[in-house]
Protein backbone atom coordinates (compact mmCIF):
# COMPACT_ATOMS: atom_id res chain seq x y z
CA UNK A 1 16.91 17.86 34.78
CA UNK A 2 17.31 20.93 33.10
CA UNK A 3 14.90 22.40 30.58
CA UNK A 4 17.51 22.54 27.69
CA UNK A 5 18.62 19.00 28.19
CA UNK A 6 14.59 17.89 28.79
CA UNK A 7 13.93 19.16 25.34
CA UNK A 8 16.79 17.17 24.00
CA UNK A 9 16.10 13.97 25.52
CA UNK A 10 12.44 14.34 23.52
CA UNK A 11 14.19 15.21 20.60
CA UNK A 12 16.55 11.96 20.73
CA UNK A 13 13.99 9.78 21.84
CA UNK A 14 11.09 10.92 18.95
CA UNK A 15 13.42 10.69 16.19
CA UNK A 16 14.36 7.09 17.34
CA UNK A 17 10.88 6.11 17.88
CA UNK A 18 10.23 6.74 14.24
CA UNK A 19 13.74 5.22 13.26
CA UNK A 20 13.39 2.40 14.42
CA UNK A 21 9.68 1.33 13.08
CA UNK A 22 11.14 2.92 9.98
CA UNK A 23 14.09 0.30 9.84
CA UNK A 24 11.34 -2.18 10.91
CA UNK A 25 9.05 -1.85 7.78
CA UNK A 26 12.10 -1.26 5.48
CA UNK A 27 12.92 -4.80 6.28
CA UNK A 28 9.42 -6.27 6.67
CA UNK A 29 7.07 -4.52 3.72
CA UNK A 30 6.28 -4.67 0.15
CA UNK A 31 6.57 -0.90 -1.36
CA UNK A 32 3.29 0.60 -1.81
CA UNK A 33 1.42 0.17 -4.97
CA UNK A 34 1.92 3.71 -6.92
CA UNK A 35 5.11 3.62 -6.22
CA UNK A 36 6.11 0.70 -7.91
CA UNK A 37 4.82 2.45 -10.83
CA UNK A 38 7.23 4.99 -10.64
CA UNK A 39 10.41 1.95 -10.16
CA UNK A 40 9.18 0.36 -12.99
CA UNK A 41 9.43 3.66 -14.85
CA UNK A 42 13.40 3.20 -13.07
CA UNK A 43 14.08 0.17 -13.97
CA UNK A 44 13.35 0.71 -17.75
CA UNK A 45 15.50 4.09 -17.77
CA UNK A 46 18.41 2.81 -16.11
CA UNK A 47 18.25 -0.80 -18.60
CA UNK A 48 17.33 1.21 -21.48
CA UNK A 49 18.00 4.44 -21.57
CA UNK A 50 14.12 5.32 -22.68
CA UNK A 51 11.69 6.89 -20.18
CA UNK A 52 8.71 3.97 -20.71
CA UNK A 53 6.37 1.92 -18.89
CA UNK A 54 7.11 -0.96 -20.96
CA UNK A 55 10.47 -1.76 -21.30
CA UNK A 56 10.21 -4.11 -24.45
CA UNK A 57 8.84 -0.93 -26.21
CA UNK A 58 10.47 1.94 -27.76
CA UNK A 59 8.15 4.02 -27.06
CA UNK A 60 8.43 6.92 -24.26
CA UNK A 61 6.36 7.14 -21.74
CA UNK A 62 5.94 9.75 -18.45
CA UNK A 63 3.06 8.46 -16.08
CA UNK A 64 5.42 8.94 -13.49
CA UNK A 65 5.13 12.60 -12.11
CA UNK A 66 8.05 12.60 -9.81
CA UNK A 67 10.58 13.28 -12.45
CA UNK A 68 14.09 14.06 -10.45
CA UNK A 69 12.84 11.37 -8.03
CA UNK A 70 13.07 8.88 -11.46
CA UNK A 71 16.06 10.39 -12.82
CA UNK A 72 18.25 9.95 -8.92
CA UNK A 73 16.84 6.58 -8.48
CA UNK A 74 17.65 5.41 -11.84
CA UNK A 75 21.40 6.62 -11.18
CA UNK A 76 21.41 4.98 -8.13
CA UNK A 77 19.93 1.67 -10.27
CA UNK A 78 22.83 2.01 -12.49
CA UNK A 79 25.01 1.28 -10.27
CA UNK A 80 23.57 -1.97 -9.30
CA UNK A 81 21.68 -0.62 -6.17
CA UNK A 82 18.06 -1.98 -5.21
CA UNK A 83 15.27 0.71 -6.30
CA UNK A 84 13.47 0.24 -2.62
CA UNK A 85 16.76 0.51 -0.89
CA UNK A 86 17.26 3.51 -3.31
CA UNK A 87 14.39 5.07 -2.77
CA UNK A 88 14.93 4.83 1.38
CA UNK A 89 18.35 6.24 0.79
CA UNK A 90 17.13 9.39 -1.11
CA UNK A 91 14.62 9.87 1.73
CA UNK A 92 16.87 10.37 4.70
CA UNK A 93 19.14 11.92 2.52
CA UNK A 94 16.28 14.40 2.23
CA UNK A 95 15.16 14.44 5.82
CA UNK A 96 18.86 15.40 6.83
CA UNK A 97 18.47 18.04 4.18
CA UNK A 98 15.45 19.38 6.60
CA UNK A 99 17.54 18.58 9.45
CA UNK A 100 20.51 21.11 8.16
CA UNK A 101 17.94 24.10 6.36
CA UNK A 102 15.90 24.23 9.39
CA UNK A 103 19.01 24.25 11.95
CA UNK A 104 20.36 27.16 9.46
CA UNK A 105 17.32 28.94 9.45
CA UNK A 106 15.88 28.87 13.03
CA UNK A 107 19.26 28.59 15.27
CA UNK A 108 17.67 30.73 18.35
CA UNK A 109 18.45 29.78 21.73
CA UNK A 110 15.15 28.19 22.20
CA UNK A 111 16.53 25.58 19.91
CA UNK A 112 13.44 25.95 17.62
CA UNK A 113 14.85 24.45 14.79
CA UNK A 114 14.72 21.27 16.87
CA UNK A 115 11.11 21.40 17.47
CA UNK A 116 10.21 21.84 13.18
CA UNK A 117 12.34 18.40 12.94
CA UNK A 118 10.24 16.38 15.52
CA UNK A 119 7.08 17.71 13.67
CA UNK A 120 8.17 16.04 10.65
CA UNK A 121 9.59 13.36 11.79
CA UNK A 122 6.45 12.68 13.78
CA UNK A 123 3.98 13.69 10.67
CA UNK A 124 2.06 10.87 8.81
CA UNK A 125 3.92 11.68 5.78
CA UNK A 126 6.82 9.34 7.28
CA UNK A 127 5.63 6.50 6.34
CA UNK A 128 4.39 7.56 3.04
CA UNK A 129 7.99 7.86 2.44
CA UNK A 130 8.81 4.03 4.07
CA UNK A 131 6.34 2.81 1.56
CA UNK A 132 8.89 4.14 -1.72
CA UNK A 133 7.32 7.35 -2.46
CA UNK A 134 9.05 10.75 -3.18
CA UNK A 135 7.76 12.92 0.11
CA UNK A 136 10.61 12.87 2.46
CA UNK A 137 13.11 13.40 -0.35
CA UNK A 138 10.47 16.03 -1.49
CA UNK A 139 10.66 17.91 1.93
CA UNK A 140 14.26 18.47 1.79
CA UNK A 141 13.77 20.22 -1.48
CA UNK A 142 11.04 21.98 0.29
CA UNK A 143 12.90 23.08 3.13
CA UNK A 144 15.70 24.08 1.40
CA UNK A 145 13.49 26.40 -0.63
CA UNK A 146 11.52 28.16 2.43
CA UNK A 147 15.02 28.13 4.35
CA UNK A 148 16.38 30.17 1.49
CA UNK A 149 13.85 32.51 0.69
CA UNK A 150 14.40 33.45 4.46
CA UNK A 151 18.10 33.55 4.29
CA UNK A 152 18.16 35.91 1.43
CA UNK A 153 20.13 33.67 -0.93
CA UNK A 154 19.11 34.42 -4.21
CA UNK A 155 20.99 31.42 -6.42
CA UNK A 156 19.89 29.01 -3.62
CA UNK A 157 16.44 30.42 -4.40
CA UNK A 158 16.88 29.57 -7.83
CA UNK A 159 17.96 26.11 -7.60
CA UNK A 160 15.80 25.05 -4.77
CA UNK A 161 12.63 26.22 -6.48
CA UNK A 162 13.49 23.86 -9.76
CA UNK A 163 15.02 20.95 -7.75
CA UNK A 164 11.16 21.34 -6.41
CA UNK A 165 8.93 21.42 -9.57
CA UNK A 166 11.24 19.13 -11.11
CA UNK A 167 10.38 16.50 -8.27
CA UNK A 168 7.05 17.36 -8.63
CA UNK A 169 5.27 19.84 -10.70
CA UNK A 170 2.49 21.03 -8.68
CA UNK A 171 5.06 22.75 -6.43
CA UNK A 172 4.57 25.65 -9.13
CA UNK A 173 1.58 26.63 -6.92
CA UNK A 174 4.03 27.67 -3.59
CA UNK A 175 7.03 28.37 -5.40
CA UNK A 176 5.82 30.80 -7.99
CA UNK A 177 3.80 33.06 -5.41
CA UNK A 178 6.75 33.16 -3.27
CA UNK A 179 9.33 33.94 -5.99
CA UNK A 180 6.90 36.56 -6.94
CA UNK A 181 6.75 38.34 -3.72
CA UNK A 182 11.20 38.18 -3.67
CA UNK A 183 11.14 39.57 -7.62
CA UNK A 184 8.41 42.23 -6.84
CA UNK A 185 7.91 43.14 -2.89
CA UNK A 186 11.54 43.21 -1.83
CA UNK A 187 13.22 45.70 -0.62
CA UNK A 188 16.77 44.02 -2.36
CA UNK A 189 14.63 42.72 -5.15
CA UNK A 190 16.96 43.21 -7.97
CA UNK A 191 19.56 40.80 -7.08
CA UNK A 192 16.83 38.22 -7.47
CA UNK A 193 16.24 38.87 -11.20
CA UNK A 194 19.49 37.17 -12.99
CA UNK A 195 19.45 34.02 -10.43
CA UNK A 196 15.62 33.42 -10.94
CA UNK A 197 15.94 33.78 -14.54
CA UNK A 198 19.01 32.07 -15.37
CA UNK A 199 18.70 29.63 -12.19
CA UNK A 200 15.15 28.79 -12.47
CA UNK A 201 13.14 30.65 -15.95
CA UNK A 202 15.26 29.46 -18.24
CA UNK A 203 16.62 25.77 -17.56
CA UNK A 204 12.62 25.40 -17.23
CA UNK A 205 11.58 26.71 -20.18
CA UNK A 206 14.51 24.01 -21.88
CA UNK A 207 13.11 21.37 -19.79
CA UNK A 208 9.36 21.86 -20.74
CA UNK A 209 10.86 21.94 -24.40
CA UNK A 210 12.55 19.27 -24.30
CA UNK A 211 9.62 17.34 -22.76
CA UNK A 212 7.41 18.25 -25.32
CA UNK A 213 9.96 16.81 -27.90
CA UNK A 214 10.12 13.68 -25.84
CA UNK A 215 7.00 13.11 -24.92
CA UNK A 216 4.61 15.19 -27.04
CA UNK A 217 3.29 16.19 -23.98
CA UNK A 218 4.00 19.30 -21.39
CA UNK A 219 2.61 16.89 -18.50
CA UNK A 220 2.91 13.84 -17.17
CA UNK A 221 -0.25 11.40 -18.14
CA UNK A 222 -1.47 11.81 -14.82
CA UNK A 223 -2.30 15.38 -15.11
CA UNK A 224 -4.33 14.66 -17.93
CA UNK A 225 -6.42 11.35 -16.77
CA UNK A 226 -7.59 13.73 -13.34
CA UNK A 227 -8.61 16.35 -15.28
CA UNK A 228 -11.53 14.40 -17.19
CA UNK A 229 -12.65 13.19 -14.18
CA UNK A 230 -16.06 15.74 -13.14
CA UNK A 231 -15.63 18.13 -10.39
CA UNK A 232 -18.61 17.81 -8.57
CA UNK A 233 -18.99 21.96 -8.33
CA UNK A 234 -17.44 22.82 -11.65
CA UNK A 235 -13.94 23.80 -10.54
CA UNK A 236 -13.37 22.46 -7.77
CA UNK A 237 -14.00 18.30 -6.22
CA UNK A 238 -16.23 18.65 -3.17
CA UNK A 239 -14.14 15.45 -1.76
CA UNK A 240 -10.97 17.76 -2.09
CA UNK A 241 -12.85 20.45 -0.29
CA UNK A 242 -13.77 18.22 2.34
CA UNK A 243 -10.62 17.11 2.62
CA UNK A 244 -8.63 19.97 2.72
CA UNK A 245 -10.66 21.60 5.69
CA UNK A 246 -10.41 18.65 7.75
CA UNK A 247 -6.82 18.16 6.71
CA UNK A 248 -5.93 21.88 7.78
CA UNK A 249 -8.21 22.20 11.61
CA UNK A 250 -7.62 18.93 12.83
CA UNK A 251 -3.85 18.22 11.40
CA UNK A 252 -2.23 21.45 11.47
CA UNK A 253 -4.99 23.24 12.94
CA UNK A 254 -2.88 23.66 16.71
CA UNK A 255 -0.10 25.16 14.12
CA UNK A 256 -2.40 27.72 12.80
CA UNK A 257 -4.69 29.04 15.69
CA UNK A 258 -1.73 30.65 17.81
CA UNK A 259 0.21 32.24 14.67
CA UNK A 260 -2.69 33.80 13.36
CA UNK A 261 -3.50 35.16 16.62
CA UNK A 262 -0.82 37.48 16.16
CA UNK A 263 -1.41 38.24 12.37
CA UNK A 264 -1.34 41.94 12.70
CA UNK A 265 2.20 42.06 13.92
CA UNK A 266 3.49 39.85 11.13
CA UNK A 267 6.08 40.81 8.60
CA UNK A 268 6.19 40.56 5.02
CA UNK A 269 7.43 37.35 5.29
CA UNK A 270 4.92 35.79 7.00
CA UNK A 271 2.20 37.56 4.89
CA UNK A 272 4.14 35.87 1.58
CA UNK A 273 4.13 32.15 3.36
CA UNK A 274 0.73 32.31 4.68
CA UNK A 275 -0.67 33.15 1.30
CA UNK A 276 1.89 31.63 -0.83
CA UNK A 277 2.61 28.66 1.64
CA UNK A 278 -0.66 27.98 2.79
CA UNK A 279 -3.62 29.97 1.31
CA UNK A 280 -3.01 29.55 -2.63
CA UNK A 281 -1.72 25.46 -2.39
CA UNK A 282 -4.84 25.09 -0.78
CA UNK A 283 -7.00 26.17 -3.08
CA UNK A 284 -5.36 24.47 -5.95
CA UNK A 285 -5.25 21.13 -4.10
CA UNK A 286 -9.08 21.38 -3.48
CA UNK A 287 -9.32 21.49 -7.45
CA UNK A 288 -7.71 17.86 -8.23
CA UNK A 289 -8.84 14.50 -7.41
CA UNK A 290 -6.84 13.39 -4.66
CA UNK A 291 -5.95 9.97 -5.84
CA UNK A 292 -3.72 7.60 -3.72
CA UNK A 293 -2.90 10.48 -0.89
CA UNK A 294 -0.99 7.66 1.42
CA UNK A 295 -0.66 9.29 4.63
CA UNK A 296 -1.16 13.00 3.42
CA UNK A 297 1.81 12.98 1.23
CA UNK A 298 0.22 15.34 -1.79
CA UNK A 299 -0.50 17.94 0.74
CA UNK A 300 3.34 17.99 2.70
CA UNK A 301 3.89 21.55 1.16
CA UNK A 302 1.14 23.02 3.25
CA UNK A 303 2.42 21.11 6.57
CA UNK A 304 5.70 22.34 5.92
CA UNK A 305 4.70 26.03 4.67
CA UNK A 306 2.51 26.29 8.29
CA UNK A 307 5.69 24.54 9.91
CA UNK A 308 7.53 27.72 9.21
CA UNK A 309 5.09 30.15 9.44
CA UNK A 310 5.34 29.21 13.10
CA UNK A 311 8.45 29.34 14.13
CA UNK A 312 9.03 32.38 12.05
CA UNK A 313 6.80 33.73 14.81
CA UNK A 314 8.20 31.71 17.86
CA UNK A 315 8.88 34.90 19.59
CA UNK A 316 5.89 37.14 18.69
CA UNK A 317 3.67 34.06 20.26
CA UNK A 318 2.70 33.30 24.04
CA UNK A 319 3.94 29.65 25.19
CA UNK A 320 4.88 28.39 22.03
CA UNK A 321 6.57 25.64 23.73
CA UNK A 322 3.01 24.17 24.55
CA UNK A 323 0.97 24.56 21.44
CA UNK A 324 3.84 22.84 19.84
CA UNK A 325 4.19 19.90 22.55
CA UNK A 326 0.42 19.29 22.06
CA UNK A 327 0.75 19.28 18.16
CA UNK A 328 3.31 17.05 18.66
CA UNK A 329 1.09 14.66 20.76
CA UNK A 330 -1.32 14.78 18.34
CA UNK A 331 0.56 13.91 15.80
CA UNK A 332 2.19 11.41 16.79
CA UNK A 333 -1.04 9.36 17.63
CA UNK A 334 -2.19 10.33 14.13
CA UNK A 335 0.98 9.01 12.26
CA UNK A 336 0.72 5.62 14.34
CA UNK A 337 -2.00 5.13 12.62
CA UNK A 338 -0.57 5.08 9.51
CA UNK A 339 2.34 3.27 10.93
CA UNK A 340 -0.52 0.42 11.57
CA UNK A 341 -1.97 0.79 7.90
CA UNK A 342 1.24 -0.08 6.82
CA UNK A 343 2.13 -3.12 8.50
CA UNK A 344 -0.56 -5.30 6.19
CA UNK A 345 1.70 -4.67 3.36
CA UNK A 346 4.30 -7.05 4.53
CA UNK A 347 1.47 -9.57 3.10
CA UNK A 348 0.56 -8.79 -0.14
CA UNK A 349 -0.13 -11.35 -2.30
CA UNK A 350 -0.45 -9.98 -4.86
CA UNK A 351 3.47 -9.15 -5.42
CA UNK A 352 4.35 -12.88 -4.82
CA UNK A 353 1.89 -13.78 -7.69
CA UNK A 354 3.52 -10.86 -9.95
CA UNK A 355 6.46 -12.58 -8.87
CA UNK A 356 5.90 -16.15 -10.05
CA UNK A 357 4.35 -14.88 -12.96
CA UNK A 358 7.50 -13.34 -14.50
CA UNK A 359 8.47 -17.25 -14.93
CA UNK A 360 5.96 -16.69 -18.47
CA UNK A 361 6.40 -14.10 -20.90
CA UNK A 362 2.71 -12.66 -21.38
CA UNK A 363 0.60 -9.67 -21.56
CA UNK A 364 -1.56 -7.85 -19.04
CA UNK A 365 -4.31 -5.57 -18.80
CA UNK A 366 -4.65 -4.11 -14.90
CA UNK A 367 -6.20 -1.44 -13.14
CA UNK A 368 -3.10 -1.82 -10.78
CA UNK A 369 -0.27 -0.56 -12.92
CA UNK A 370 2.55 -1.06 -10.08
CA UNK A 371 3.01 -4.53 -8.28
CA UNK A 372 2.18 -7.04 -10.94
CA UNK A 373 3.95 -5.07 -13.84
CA UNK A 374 7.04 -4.36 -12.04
CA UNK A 375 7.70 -8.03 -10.74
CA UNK A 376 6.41 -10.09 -13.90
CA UNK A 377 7.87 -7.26 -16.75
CA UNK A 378 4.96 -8.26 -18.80
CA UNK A 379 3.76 -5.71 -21.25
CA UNK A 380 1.42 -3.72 -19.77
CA UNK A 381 -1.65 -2.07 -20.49
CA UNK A 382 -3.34 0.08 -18.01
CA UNK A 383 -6.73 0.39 -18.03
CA UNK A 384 -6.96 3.64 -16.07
CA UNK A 385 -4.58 5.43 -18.70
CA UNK A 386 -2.10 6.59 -16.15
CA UNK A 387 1.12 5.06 -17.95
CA UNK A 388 -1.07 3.83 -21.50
CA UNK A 389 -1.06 7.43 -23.38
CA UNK A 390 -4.19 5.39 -25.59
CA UNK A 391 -6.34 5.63 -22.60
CA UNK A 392 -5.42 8.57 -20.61
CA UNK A 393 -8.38 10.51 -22.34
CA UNK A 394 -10.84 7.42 -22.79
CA UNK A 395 -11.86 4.33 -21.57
CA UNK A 396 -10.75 0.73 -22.49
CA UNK A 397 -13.43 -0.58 -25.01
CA UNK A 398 -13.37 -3.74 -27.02
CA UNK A 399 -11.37 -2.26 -29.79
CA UNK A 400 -8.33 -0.90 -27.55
CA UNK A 401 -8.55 -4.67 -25.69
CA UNK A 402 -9.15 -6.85 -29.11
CA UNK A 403 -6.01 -5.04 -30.54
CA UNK A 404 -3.68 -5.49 -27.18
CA UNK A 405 -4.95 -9.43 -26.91
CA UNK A 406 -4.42 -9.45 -22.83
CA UNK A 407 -3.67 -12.79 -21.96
CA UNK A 408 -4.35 -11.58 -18.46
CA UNK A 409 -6.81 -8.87 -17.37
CA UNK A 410 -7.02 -8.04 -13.43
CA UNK A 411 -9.09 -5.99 -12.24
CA UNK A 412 -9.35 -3.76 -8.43
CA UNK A 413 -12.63 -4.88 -7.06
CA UNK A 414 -13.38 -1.36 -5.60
CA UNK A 415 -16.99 -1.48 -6.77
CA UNK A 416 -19.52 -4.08 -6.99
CA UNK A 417 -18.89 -6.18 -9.86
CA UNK A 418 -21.71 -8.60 -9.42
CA UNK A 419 -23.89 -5.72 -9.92
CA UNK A 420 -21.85 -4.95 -12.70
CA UNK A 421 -22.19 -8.07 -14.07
CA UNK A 422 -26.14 -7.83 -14.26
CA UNK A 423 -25.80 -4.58 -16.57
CA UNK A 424 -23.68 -6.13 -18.60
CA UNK A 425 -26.18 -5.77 -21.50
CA UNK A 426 -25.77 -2.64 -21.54
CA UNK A 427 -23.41 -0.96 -24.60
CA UNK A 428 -20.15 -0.05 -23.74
CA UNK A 429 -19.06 3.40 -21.04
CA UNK A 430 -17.49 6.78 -22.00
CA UNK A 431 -17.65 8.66 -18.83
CA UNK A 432 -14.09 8.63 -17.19
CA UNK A 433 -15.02 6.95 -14.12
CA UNK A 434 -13.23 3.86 -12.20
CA UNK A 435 -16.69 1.51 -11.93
CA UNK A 436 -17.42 1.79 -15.86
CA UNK A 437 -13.36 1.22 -16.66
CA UNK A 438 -14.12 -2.39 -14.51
CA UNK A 439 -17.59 -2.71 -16.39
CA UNK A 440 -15.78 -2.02 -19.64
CA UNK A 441 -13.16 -4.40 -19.21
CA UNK A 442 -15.81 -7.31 -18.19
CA UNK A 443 -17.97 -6.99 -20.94
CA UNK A 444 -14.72 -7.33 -22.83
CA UNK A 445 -14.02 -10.32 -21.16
CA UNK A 446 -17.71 -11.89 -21.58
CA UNK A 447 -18.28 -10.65 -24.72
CA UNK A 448 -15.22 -12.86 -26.25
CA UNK A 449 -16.01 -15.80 -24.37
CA UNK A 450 -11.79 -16.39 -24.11
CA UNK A 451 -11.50 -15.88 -20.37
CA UNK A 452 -11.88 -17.98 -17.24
CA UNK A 453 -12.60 -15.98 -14.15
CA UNK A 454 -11.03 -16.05 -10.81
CA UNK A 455 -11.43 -14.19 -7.62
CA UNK A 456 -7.94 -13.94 -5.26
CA UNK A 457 -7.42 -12.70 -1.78
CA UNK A 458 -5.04 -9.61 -1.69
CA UNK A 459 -3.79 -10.58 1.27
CA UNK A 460 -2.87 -14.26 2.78
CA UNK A 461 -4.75 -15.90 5.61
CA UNK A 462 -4.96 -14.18 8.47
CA UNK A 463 -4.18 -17.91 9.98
CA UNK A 464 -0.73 -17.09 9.07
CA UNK A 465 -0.43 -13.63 10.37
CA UNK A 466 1.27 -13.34 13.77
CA UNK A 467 0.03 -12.91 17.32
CA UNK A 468 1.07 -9.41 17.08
CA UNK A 469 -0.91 -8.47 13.78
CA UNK A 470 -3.88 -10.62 14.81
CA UNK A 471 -4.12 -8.93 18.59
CA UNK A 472 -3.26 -5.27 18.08
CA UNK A 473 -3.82 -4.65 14.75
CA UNK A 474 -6.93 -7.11 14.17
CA UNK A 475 -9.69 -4.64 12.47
CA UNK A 476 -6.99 -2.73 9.99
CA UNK A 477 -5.58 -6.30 9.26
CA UNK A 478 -9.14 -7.58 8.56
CA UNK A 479 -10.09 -5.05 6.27
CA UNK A 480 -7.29 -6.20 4.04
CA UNK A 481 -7.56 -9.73 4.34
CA UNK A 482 -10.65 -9.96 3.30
CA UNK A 483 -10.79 -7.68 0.16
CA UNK A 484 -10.69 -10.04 -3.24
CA UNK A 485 -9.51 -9.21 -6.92
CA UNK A 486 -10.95 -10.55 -10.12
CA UNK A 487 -8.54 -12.41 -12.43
CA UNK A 488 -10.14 -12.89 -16.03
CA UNK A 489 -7.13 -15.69 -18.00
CA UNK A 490 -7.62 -16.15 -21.39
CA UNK A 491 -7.98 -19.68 -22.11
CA UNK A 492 -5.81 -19.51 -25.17
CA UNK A 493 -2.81 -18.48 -23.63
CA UNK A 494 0.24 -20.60 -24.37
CA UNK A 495 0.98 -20.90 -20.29
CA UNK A 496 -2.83 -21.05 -18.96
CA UNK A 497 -2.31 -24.15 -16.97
CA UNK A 498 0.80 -23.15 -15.02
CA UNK A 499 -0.55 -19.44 -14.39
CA UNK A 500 -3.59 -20.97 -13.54
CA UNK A 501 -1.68 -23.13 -11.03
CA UNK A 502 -0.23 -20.11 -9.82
CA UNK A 503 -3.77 -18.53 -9.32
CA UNK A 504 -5.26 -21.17 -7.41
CA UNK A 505 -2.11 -22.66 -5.50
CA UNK A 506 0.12 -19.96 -4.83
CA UNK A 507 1.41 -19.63 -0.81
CA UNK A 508 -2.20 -21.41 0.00
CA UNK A 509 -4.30 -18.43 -1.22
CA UNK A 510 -7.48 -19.91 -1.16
CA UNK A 511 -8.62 -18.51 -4.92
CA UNK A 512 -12.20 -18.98 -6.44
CA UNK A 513 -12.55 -20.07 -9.72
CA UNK A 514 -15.92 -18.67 -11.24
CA UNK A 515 -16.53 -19.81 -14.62
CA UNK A 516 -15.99 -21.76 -16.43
């Protein structure tokens, strides 16, 4: 077998590896938790025509950062298509976006463009995008903007580097240094200037306008509920920095080593992604609180800006061919992984109960502002302040929860809440931090004296689970199985015995009533 036709049969036979568990978990999961705060967000748009988290309310709303991502899906929810099935759509329509830039950008005889697809196709990132979030739709945005910046085509430029920050606004931080180095360092720089100003300046400036009209606000409510959070060394979040290292030796470390071994023959180019691409987005990511990263999907711009800054020096670099096949390797056993942490999610529980509970018309107080919301449309207030503009900059305290009357609080055991419990003394939290949110909203609860108390499984039995889960996939499926929310139901409520039904009965979830 010939080389050429070698490298194609890996080609075929990656991308339908990954297809096919794709198609698999399309059919078999519950979208990820985040992301169903971003459909809800959809749903509301496309049924009202208001950008809110509550859809009974008129008032608007972004805690959703992904804001072309909202504005395609809702189309596509218009038109009487599911938002999951939407959202799966958009992504391969974005991945064959990457297909086409990279096959215009790199088409040597080598067939390198071939080799960039299988590294994304075999990146963790996947299956961030199988769970419902933005990335793969955001990496054909991406791609389209590196392809043109190295194609020369200034209105493609333009358009590609706002389809980008209008996805997702911290693309600013790879876009602007490379539209920089085409409005300043080139040699044909002037042809730049109208498309970048007309094509990407101005409808900017009129978006950022007109968000600040909308929302009274130039970002989304997530921007602002990370930045109260303390860095541990003043700018910058040691975890980030941790993170970030790790991220770039051991996941696109085999990417790196060989180009930069020939740094002193690179061009311009190169210089503007390494620095722009690679150097400046990482420096910026190590400053925010990487919350709900699924499968590396905040830090995809890096991947994709080291991607290039490869095979932009395919030639310059000794067998390519091999650091690449052992990336590849790598990889692949890396996004398995996350192919396994995604499996448990065709259990969730706690969708069926958010489910069943949109039989009642209540209200809600959560620190998970996706599943239960979107299923049960119950008004929602969330207690981390990432969609509740009252608590973006605060804490829930029993003034904010007294006014909203929850008949429903539930609350993420991430911390230890019978510890929590023995503190409860204690006067109410100010520090933005996720453990005195949870205390807050229990002393709330005891305070009153209106609540019974509940713990639930987040996942079902594992007696249910299959052969196949239970063998293979035993510790990951474990560690799910046997993590438990607290429910606090206000005795009061008009529907407490059915939901309380629900709570202990529901798909035999064996639930724990507490007190009283």
């Amino acid at each position: 077998m010939s080389q050429d036709r070698l490298r194609n049969l890996v080609f075929l036979l990656s991308c339908t590896f990954v297809i096919l568990g794709s198609i698999y978990l399309c059919f078999s999961i519950w979208p990820a938790e985040d992301a169903m705060i971003l459909f809800r967000y959809v749903r509301n748009l496309a049924e009202s025509g208001i950008i809110s988290y509550n859809g009974n309310s008129y008032q608007a709303v972004e805690g959703s950062t992904d804001f072309l991502w909202m504005i395609c899906l809702s189309t596509f929810h218009f038109l009487n298509l599911p938002i999951y099935l939407s959202a799966l759509l958009l992504s391969f329509i974005g991945m064959a976006l990457a297909w086409v830039q990279l096959r215009k950008t790199f088409p040597s005889k080598d067939k390198v463009w071939m080799w960039g697809v299988m590294a994304i196709v075999l990146a963790p990132q996947w299956w961030a995008g199988i769970q419902g979030f933005s990335v793969l739709w955001f990496t054909g945005l991406i791609c389209w903007f590196f392809s043109s910046v190295l194609r020369e085509k200034p209105w493609e430029v333009a358009l590609a580097s706002l389809c980008c920050c209008l996805t997702r606004p911290d693309a600013v931080v790879f876009v602007l240094p490379l539209l920089g180095f085409l409005a300043f360092k080139q040699e044909k720089r002037a042809k730049y200037y109208l498309p970048i100003l007309f094509g990407f300046v101005l409808p900017g400036a009129l978006y950022f306008a007109w968000r600040w009209n909308y929302f009274q606000a130039f970002l989304p409510l997530p921007f602002y509920v990370k930045g109260m959070q303390e860095k541990d060394l003043g700018l910058f979040s040691s975890a980030s920095v941790i993170y970030l290292l790790i991220y770039l030796i051991r996941y696109v470390g085999l990417l790196i080593l060989p180009v930069s071994m020939k740094a002193r023959k690179w061009k311009p180019q190169s210089w503007a992604f390494f620095l722009g691409g690679v150097l400046i987005p990482s420096l910026f990511y190590m400053t925010v609180v990487l919350e709900q990263n699924v499968a590396h999907r905040f830090v995809m711009p890096i991947l994709l800006a080291v991607l290039f800054l490869f095979l932009m020096n395919w030639e310059q670099m000794k067998r390519p061919i091999w650091w690449m096949a052992i990336y590849l390797l790598l990889s692949s056993g890396y996004s398995f992984t996350y192919f396994v942490r995604t499996l448990p999610l065709q259990y969730d529980q706690i969708a069926h109960l958010g489910q069943e509970l949109s039989r009642y018309p209540g209200k809600l107080a959560t620190t998970e502002a996706g599943k239960i919301p979107f299923y049960s449309d119950w008004e929602t207030l969330d207690l981390w302040g990432l969609n509740s503009p009252e608590l973006s900059l605060q804490l829930p305290d029993s003034a904010i929860l007294s006014s909203f009357e929850p008949d429903l609080i539930y609350l993420d055991d991430e911390t230890a809440v019978s510890l929590l419990i023995q503190q409860i003394d204690s006067p109410y939290r100010k520090q933005k931090e996720w453990d005195n949110m949870v205390f807050n909203s229990l002393k709330y609860g005891i305070e009153t004296g209106s609540y019974s108390y509940y713990w639930i499984p987040v996942q079902e039995d594992k007696s249910n689970w299959s052969v196949w889960d239970k063998g293979l996939f035993s510790s990951i499926s474990n560690s799910y199985t046997n993590k438990e929310d607290l429910i606090l139901l206000n005795n009061s409520f008009s529907y407490f015995d059915e939901v309380e039904r629900l709570i202990l009965m529901h798909r035999g979830r064996k639930a724990t009533k507490l007190y009283p």
